[in-house]
N, C-alpha and C. Protein backbone atom coordinates (compact mmCIF):
# COMPACT_ATOMS: atom_id res chain seq x y z
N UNK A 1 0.85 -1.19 0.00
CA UNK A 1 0.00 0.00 0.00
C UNK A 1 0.89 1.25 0.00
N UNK A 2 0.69 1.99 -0.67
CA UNK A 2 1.59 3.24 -1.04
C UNK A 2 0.80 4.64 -0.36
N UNK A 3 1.08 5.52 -0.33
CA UNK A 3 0.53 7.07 0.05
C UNK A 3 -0.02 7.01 1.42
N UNK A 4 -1.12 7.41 1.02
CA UNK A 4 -1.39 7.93 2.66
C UNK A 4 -1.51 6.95 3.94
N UNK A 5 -1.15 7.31 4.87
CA UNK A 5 -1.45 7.20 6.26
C UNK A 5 -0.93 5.48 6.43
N UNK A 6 -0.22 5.08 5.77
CA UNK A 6 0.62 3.66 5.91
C UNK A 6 1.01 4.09 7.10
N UNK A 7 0.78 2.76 7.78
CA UNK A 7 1.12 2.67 9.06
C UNK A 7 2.59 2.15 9.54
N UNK A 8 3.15 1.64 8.73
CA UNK A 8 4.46 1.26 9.10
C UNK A 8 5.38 2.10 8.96
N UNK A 9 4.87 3.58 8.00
CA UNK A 9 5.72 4.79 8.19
C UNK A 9 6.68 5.23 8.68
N UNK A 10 7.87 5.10 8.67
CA UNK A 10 8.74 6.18 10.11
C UNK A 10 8.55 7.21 10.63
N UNK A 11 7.47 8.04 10.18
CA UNK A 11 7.12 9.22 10.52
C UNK A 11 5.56 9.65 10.69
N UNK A 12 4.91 8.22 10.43
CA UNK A 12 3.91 8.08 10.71
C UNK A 12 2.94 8.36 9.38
N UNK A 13 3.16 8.61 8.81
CA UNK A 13 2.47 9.31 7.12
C UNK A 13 1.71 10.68 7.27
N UNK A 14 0.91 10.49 6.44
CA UNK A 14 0.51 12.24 5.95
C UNK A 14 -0.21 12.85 7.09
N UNK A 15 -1.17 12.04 7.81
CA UNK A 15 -1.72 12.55 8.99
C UNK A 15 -1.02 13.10 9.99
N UNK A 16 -0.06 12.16 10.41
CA UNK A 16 0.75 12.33 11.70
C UNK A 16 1.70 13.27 11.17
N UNK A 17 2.13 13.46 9.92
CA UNK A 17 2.74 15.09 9.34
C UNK A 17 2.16 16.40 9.78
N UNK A 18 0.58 16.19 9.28
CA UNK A 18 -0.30 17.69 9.41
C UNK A 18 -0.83 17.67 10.71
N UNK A 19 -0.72 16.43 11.81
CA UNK A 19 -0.84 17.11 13.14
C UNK A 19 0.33 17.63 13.44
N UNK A 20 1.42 17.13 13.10
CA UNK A 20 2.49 18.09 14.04
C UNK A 20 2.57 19.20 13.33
N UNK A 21 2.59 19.55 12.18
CA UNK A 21 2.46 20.54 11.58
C UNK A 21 1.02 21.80 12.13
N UNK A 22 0.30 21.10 12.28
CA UNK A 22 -1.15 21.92 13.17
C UNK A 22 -0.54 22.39 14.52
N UNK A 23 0.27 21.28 15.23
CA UNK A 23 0.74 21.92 16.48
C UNK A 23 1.79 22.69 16.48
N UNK A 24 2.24 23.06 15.47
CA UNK A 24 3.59 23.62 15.32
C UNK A 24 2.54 25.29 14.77
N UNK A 25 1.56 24.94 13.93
CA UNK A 25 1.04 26.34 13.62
C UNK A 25 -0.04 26.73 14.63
N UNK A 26 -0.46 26.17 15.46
CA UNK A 26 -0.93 26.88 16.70
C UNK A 26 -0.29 27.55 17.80
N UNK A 27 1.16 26.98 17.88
CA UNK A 27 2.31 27.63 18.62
C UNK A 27 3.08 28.53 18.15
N UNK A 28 3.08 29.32 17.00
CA UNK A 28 3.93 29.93 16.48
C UNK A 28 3.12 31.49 16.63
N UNK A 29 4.02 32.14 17.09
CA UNK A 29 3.79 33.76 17.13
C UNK A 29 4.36 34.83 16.00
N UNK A 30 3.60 35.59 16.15
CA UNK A 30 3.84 36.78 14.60
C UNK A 30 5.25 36.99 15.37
N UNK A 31 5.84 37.40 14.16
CA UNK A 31 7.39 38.64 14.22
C UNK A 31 7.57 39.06 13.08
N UNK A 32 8.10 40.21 13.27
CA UNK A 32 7.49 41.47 12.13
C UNK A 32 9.10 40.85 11.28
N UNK A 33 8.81 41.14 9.48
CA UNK A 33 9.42 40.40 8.49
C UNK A 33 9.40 41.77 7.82
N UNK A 34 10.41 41.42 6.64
CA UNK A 34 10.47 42.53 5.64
C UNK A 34 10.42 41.70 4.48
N UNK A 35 9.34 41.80 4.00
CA UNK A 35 9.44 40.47 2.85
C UNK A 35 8.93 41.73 0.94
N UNK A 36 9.97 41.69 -0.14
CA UNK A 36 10.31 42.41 -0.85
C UNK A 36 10.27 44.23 -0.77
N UNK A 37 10.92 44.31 0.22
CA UNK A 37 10.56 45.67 1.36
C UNK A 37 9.38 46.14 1.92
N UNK A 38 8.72 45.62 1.91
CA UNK A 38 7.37 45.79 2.57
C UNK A 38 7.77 44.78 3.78
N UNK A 39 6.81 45.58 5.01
CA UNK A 39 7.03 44.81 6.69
C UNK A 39 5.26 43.62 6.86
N UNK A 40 5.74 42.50 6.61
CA UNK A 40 3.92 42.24 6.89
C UNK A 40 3.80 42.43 8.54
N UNK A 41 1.99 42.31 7.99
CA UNK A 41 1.40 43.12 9.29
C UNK A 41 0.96 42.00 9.80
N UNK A 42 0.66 42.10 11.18
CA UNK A 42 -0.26 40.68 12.00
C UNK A 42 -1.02 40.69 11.43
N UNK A 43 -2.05 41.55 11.61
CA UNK A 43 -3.38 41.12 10.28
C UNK A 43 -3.38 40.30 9.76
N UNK A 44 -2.74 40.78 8.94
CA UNK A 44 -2.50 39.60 7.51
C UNK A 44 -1.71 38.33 7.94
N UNK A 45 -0.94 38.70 8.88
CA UNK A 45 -0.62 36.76 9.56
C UNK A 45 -1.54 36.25 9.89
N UNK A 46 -2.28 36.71 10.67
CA UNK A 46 -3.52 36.07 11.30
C UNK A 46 -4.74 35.73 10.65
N UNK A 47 -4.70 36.37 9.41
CA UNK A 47 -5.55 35.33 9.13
C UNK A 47 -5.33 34.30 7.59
N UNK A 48 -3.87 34.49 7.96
CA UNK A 48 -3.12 33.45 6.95
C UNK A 48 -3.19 32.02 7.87
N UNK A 49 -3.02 32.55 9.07
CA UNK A 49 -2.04 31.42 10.07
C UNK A 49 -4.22 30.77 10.14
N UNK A 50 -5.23 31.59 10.44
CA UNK A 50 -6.47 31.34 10.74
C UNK A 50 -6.99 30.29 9.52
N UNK A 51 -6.41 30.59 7.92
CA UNK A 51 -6.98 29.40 6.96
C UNK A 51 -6.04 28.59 6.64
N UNK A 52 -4.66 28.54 6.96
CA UNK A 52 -3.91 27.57 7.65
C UNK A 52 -3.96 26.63 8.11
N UNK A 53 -4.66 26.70 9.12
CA UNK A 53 -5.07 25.76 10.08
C UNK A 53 -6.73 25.34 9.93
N UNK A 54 -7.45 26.11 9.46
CA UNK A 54 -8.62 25.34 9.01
C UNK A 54 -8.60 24.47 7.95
N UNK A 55 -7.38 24.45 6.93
CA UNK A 55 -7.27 23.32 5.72
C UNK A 55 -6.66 22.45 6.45
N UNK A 56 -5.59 22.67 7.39
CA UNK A 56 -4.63 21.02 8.22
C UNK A 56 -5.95 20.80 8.84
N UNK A 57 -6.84 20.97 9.47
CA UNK A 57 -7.84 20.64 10.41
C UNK A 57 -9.06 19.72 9.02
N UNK A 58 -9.16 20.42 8.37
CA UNK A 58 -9.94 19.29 7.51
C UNK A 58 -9.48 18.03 6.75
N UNK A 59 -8.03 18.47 6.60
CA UNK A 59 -7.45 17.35 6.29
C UNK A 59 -7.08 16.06 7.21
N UNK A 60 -6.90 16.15 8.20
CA UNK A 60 -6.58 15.54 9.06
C UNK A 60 -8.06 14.82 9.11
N UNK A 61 -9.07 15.47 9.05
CA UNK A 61 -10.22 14.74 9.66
C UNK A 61 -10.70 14.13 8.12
N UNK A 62 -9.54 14.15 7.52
CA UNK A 62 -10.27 13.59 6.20
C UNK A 62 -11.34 14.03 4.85
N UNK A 63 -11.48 15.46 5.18
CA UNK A 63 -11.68 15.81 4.11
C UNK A 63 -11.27 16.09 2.74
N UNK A 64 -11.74 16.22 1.60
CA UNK A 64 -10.70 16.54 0.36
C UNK A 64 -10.93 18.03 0.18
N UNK A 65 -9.15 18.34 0.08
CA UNK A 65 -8.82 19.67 -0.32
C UNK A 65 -9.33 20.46 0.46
């Protein structure tokens, strides 16, 4: 069985990826960037980091895309 969520994984497969990845983007705090000279704003992190985590959250529970 190939792709997803094989259990004999070393890393557990795609699920056990996008939870640690979910817990890694629920723990992470803004810090101000200079990205092509412009500074982004929290704003706009927040609600990058907000549909972020609502696509790992559906995925995980198995939804498509």
């Amino acid at each position: 069985m190939h792709g997803k969520n094989r259990t004999y994984s070393a890393t557990g497969g795609r699920k056990a990826r996008r939870e640690r990845a979910l817990e890694r983007l629920i723990k992470s705090k803004f810090t101000t960037k200079v990205l092509n000279g412009k500074e982004r704003s929290e704003k706009n992190w927040n609600e990058k980091k907000e549909k972020a985590k609502e696509t790992l959250e559906s995925r995980i529970r198995g939804a498509q895309g």
